[in-house]
Every structure is written in structure tokens, then in C-alpha cells.
Protein backbone atom coordinates (compact mmCIF):
# COMPACT_ATOMS: atom_id res chain seq x y z
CA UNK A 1 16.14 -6.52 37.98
CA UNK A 2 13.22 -5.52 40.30
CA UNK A 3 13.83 -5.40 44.13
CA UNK A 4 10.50 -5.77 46.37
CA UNK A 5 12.15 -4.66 49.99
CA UNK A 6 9.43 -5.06 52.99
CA UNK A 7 6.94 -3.13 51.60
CA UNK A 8 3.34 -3.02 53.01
CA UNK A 9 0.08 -1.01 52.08
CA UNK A 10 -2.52 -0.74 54.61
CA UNK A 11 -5.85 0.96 53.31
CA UNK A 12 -8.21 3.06 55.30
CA UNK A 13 -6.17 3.49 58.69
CA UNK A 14 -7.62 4.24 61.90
CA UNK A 15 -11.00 3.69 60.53
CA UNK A 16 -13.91 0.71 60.56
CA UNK A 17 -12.94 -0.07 57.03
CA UNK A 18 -9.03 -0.18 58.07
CA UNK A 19 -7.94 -3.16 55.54
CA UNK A 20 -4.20 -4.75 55.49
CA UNK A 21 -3.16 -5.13 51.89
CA UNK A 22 0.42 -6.10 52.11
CA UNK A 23 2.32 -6.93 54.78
CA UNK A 24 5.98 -6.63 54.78
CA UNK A 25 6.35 -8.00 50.68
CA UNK A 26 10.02 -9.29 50.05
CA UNK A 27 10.62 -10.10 46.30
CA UNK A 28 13.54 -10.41 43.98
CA UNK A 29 13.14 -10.97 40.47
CA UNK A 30 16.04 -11.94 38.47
CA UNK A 31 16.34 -10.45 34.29
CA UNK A 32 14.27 -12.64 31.83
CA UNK A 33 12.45 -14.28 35.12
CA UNK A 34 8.83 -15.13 34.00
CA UNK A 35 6.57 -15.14 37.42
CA UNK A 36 3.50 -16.40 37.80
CA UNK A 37 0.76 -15.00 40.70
CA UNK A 38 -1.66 -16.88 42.04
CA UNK A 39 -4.37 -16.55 44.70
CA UNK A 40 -7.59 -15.85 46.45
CA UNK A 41 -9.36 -12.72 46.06
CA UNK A 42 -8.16 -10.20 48.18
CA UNK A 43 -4.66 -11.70 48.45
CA UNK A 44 -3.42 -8.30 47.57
CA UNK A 45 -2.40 -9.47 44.14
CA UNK A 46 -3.66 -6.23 42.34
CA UNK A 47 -2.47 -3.97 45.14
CA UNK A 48 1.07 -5.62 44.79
CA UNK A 49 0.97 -5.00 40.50
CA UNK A 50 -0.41 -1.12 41.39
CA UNK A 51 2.37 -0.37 43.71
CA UNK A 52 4.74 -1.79 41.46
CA UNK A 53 3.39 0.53 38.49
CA UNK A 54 3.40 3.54 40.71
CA UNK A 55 -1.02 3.85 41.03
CA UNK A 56 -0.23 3.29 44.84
CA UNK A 57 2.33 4.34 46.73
CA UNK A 58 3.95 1.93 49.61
CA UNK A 59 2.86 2.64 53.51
CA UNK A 60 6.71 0.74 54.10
CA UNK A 61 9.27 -0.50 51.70
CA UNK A 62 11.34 0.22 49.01
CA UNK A 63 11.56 -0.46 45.26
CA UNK A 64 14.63 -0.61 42.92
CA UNK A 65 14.13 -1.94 39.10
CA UNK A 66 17.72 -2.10 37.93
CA UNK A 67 18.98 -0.48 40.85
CA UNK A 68 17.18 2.59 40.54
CA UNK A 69 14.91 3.53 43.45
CA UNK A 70 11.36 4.01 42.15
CA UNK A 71 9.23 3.60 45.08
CA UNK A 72 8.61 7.35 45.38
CA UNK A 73 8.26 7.98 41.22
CA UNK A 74 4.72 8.51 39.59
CA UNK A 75 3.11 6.39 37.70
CA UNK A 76 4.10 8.46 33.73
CA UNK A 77 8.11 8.16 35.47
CA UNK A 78 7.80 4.59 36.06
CA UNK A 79 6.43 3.81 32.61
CA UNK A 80 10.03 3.99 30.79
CA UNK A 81 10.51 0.58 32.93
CA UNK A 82 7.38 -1.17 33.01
CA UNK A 83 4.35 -2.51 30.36
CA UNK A 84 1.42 -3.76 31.81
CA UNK A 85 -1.84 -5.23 30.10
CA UNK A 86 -4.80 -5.23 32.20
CA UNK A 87 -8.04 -7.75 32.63
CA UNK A 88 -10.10 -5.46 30.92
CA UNK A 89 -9.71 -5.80 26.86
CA UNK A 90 -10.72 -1.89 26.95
CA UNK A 91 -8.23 -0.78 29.19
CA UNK A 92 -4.81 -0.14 27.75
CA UNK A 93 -5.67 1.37 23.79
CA UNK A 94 -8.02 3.91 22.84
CA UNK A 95 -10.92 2.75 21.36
CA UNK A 96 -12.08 5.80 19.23
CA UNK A 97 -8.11 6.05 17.54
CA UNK A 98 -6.97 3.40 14.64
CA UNK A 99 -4.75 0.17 15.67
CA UNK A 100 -1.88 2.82 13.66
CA UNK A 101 -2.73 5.53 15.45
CA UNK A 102 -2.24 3.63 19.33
CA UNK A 103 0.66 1.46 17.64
CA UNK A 104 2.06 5.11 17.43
CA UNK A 105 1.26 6.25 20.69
CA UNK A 106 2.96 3.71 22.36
CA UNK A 107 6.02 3.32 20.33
CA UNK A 108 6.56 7.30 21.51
CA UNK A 109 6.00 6.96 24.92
CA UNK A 110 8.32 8.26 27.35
CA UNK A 111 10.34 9.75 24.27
CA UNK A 112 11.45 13.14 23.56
CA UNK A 113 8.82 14.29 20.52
CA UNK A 114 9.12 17.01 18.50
CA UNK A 115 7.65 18.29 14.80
CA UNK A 116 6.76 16.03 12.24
CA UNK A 117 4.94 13.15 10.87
CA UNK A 118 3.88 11.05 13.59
CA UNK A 119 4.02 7.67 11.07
CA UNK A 120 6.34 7.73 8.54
CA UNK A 121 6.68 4.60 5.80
CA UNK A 122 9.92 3.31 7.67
CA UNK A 123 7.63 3.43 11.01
CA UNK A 124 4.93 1.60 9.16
CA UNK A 125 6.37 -0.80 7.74
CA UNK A 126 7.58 -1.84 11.16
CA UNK A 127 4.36 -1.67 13.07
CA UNK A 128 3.33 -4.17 10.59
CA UNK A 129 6.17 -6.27 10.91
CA UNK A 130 5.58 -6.12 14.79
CA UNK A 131 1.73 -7.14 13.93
CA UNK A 132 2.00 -9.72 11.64
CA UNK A 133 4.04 -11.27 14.22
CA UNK A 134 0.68 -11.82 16.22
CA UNK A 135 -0.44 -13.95 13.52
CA UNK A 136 -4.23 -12.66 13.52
CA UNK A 137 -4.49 -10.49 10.98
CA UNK A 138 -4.27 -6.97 12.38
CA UNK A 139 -1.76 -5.47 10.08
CA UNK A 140 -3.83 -5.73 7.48
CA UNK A 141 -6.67 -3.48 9.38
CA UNK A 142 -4.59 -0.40 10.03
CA UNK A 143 -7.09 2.14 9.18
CA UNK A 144 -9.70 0.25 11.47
CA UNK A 145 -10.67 2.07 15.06
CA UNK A 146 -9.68 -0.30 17.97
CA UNK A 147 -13.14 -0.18 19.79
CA UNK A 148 -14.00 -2.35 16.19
CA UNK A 149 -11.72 -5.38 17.95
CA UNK A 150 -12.72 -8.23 19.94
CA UNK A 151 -11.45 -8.28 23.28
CA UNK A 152 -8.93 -11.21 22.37
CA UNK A 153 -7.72 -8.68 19.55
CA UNK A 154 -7.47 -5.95 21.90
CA UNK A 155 -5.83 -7.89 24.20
CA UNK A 156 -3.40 -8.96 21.70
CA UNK A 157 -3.00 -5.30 20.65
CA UNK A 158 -2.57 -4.17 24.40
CA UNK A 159 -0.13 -6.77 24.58
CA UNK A 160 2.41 -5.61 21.95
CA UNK A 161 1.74 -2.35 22.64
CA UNK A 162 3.25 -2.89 26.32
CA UNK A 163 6.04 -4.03 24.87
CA UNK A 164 7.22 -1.56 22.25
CA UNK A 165 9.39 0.27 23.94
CA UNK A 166 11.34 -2.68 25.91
CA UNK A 167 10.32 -2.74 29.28
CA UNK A 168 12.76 -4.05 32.13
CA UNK A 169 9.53 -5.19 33.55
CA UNK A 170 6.06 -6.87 32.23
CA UNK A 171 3.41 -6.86 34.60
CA UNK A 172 0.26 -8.65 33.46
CA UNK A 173 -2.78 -8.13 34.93
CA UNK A 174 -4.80 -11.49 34.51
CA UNK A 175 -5.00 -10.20 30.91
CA UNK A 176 -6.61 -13.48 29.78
CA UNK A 177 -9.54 -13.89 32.74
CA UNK A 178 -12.25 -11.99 30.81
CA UNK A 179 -11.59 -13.52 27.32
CA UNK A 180 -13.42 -16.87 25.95
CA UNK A 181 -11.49 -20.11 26.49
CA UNK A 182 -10.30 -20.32 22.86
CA UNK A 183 -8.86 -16.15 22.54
CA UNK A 184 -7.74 -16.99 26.06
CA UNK A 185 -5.52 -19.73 24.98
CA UNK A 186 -4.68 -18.15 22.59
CA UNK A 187 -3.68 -15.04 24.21
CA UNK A 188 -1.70 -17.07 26.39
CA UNK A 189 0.27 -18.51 23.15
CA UNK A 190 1.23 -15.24 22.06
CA UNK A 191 2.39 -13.61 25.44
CA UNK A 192 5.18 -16.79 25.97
CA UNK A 193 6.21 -16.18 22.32
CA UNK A 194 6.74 -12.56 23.33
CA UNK A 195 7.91 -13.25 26.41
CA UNK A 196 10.61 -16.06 25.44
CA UNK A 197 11.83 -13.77 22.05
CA UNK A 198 12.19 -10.63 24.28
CA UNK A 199 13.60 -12.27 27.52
CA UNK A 200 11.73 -9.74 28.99
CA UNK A 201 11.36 -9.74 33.26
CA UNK A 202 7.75 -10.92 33.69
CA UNK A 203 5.33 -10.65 36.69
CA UNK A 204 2.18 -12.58 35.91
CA UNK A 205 -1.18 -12.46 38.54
CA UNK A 206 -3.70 -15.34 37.48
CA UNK A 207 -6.89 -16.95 38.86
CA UNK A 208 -6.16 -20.21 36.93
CA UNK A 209 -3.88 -22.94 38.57
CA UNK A 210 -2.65 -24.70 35.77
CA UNK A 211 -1.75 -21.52 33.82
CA UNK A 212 0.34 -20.37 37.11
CA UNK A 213 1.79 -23.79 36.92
CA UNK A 214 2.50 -24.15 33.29
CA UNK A 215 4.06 -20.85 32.55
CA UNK A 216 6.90 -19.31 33.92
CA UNK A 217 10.08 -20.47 35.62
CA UNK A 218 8.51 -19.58 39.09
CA UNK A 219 5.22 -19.23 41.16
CA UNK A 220 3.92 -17.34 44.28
CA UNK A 221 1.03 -17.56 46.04
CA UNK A 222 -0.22 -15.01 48.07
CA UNK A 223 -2.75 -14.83 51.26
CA UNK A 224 -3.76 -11.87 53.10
CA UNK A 225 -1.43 -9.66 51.81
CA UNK A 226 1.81 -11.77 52.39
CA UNK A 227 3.59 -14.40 49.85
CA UNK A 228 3.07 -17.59 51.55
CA UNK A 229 4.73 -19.80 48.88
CA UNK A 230 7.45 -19.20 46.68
CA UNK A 231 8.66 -22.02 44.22
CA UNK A 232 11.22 -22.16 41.80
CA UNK A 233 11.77 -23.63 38.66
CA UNK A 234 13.05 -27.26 39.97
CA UNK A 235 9.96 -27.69 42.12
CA UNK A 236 7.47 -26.28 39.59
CA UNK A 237 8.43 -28.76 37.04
CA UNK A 238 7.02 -31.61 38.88
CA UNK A 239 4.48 -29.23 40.72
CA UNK A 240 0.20 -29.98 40.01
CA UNK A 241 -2.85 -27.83 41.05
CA UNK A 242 -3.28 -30.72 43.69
CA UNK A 243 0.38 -30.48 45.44
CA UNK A 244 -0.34 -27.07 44.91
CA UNK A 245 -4.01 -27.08 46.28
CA UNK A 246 -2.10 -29.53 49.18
CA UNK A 247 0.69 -26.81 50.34
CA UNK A 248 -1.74 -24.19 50.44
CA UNK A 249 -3.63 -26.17 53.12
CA UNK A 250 -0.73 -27.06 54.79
CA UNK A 251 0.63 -23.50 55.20
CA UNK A 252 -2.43 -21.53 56.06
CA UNK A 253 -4.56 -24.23 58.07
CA UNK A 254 -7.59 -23.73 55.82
CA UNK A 255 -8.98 -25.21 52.12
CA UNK A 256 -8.57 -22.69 49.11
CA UNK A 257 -12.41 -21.34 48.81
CA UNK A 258 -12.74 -18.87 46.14
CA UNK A 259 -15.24 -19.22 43.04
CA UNK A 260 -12.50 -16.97 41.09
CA UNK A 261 -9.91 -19.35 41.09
CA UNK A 262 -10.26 -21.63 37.90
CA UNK A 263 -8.13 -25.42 38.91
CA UNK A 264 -7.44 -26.29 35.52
């Protein structure tokens, strides 16, 4: 499903501020794999999602999501294959439109449009259908403008919205890290319900141990720009944040110091 060939991203070359972001990324994901990223700031977890969204653009490497090369496509090309939900609750809807009017927007994207009515009754009925199946209420509050939400609404919102026009990949963001425990949890409910219903091909970055442990069939840590650990589903059944904590340690000769990183 998505093909991650030896890419690498360095930023600033030639200059003081000359940073290594990847370095030489080799990752396979199989359909309907759910995979969960973990690690230290830095670890080139965000640069890894952007290049895979088309926001960056590889130094070295290639890219193929279903066999077709992407590495070279923009961003708007990319987004008939991928959803993505970012950390910030305000990122990803438009506040000053109605929950209708961005349930809209993203059901169209990347579609040929032309004249008419942008909702009809056979379109509402199944944004509210879609809504409902978050279980919090929103399809009752069509009419209401989405900066109204809470984050963990928006989130929520985001969330379906990313998936409305059936990705081949998910890429989330560590979409729960700036929500409250509770709309975090619960957040994190709604996105394996989602996840599991749609079988949808899943790339996951998280500061939180347990989460990377708990969902998912697979985990990868990453460290200075390079995936250091790569488990699958037999060893992450038995796997805790301490084995976890213990590998880490074991690989890269140092203890896992980041105040991001939430153990569980």
C-alpha cells in the first residue's frame, strides 16, 4: 500500500543550522496496517508524516502508495490518497463555516464539481448518518459554526472529515496530545472504531507509550531521523513501555530523556 524507499531530508545544507532529518527511511506498509510512531522530539516523526503528505519534498528516496509514484506530486495531488488530522484541534476545518458546510467541503474534495446545490437532502441525510456515528451529538448541531466546538469535537470532526472520501492512507498527527485526558480517550475510542470499520492503512505518530503499544498491529520508534525499532504484531502483544523503554537503551546506548513523551 505505501512504499517508503531510502528516503532522507536534510534541512539547511551547507549552513551552521545544517540539521539531518531523515536518514535513508525504509518502510512498507501493508493495506488495513494500523502503525503506531513513537519517539523523542526531533526524531523526525513530523518530517517523516510531511513528506509523506507532500508539505516536503524528499532530498533521496522514493514513494509509491498503491504503486503509484508520488514522491514528486504536491501536496492538493496527493490528497485523493491520504487524510490526515493534525495536533492542533484548529487545524483541519474552518472555524468561521458550519460543521455542514466543512462536512461538504470535504466530502468534494479532489472531485470533479460543477453547478448546483452543494447539500442536497440525500447528502444530508448522510452526513448525519456519518455523525451520529461519532456518538457526541454533532448531527444534531448542523447549523452551528465549527470554531463553536471543543477541541475534542473538532478533533472528532477533523477526524471523519479525513476520512470521507476513503483514503488508501491515514496519517495522524498526534491528534490526541493537545486534548484533556477524558476527550483524549475518547478520541482515541473513536479513531480504532473508524479505523477497524474502514480497514483503512494507518500511520499513527504519538508521544504516549502505552497508546503506541496498545493500538495498532505494529510500532516504530524513531531516533535521529532513522527507525531504530520496528515490531510487529507477535512481539507487540506481549510488548510494555518498560521492554520498550529497555530496547531503546539497548539500541542507542543512552536512556529515553524527553519531557514530551507521556509512559503511560
Amino acid at each position: 500500500m505505501l512504499q517508503i524507499n531510502q528516503v532522507s531530508k536534510l534541512f539547511n545544507p551547507g549552513t551552521p543550522d545544517e540539521k539531518i532529518a531523515l536518514v535513508g527511511i525504509q518502510l512498507h506498509l501493508k493495506p488495513a496496517d494500523f502503525v503506531t510512531v513513537i519517539g523523542s522530539n526531533g526524531a523526525g516523526k513530523s518530517t517523516l508524516m510531511n513528506i509523506i503528505s507532500g508539505v516536503m519534498r524528499p532530498d533521496t528516496g522514493t514513494l509509491h502508495i498503491e504503486g503509484a509514484a508520488v514522491g514528486s506530486l504536491p501536496e492538493f495531488k496527493r490528497s485523493q490518497w491520504i487524510g490526515r488530522v493534525f495536533q492542533d484541534p484548529m487545524a483541519g476545518t474552518a472555524p468561521n463555516m458550519t460543521i455542514e458546510e466543512n462536512l461538504a467541503m470535504a466530502f468534494y474534495r479532489g472531485k470533479v464539481r460543477g453547478f448546483g446545490l452543494g447539500v442536497n437532502a440525500a447528502k444530508r441525510r448522510m452526513f448525519k448518518e456519518q455523525v451520529a456515528r461519532l456518538g457526541i451529538g454533532l448531527e444534531n448541531r448542523f447549523g452551528a459554526k465549527v470554531g463553536t466546538l471543543s477541541g475534542g469535537e473538532r478533533q472528532a470532526l477533523s477526524l471523519l472529515m479525513s476520512t470521507f472520501t476513503s483514503p488508501k492512507i491515514l496519517l495522524l498527527d498526534e491528534h490526541t496530545a493537545a486534548l484533556d485526558p477524558a476527550r483524549a480517550e475518547l478520541i482515541t475510542q473513536i479513531t480504532q472504531d473508524i479505523v477497524r470499520e474502514m480497514k483503512l492503512t494507518t500511520l499513527m505518530v504519538t508521544h504516549n507509550m502505552e497508546q503506541a503499544i496498545r493500538l495498532g498491529n505494529r510500532l516504530i520508534m524513531m531516533d535521529k531521523g532513522r527507525i531504530i525499532l520496528d515490531i510487529d504484531e507477535t512481539r507487540k502483544k506481549d510488548l510494555t513501555v518498560e521492554r520498550l523503554l529497555g530496547e531503546f537503551e539497548q539500541i542507542s546506548g543512552k536512556k529515553l530523556a524527553d519531557d514530551r513523551i507521556v509512559l503511560g
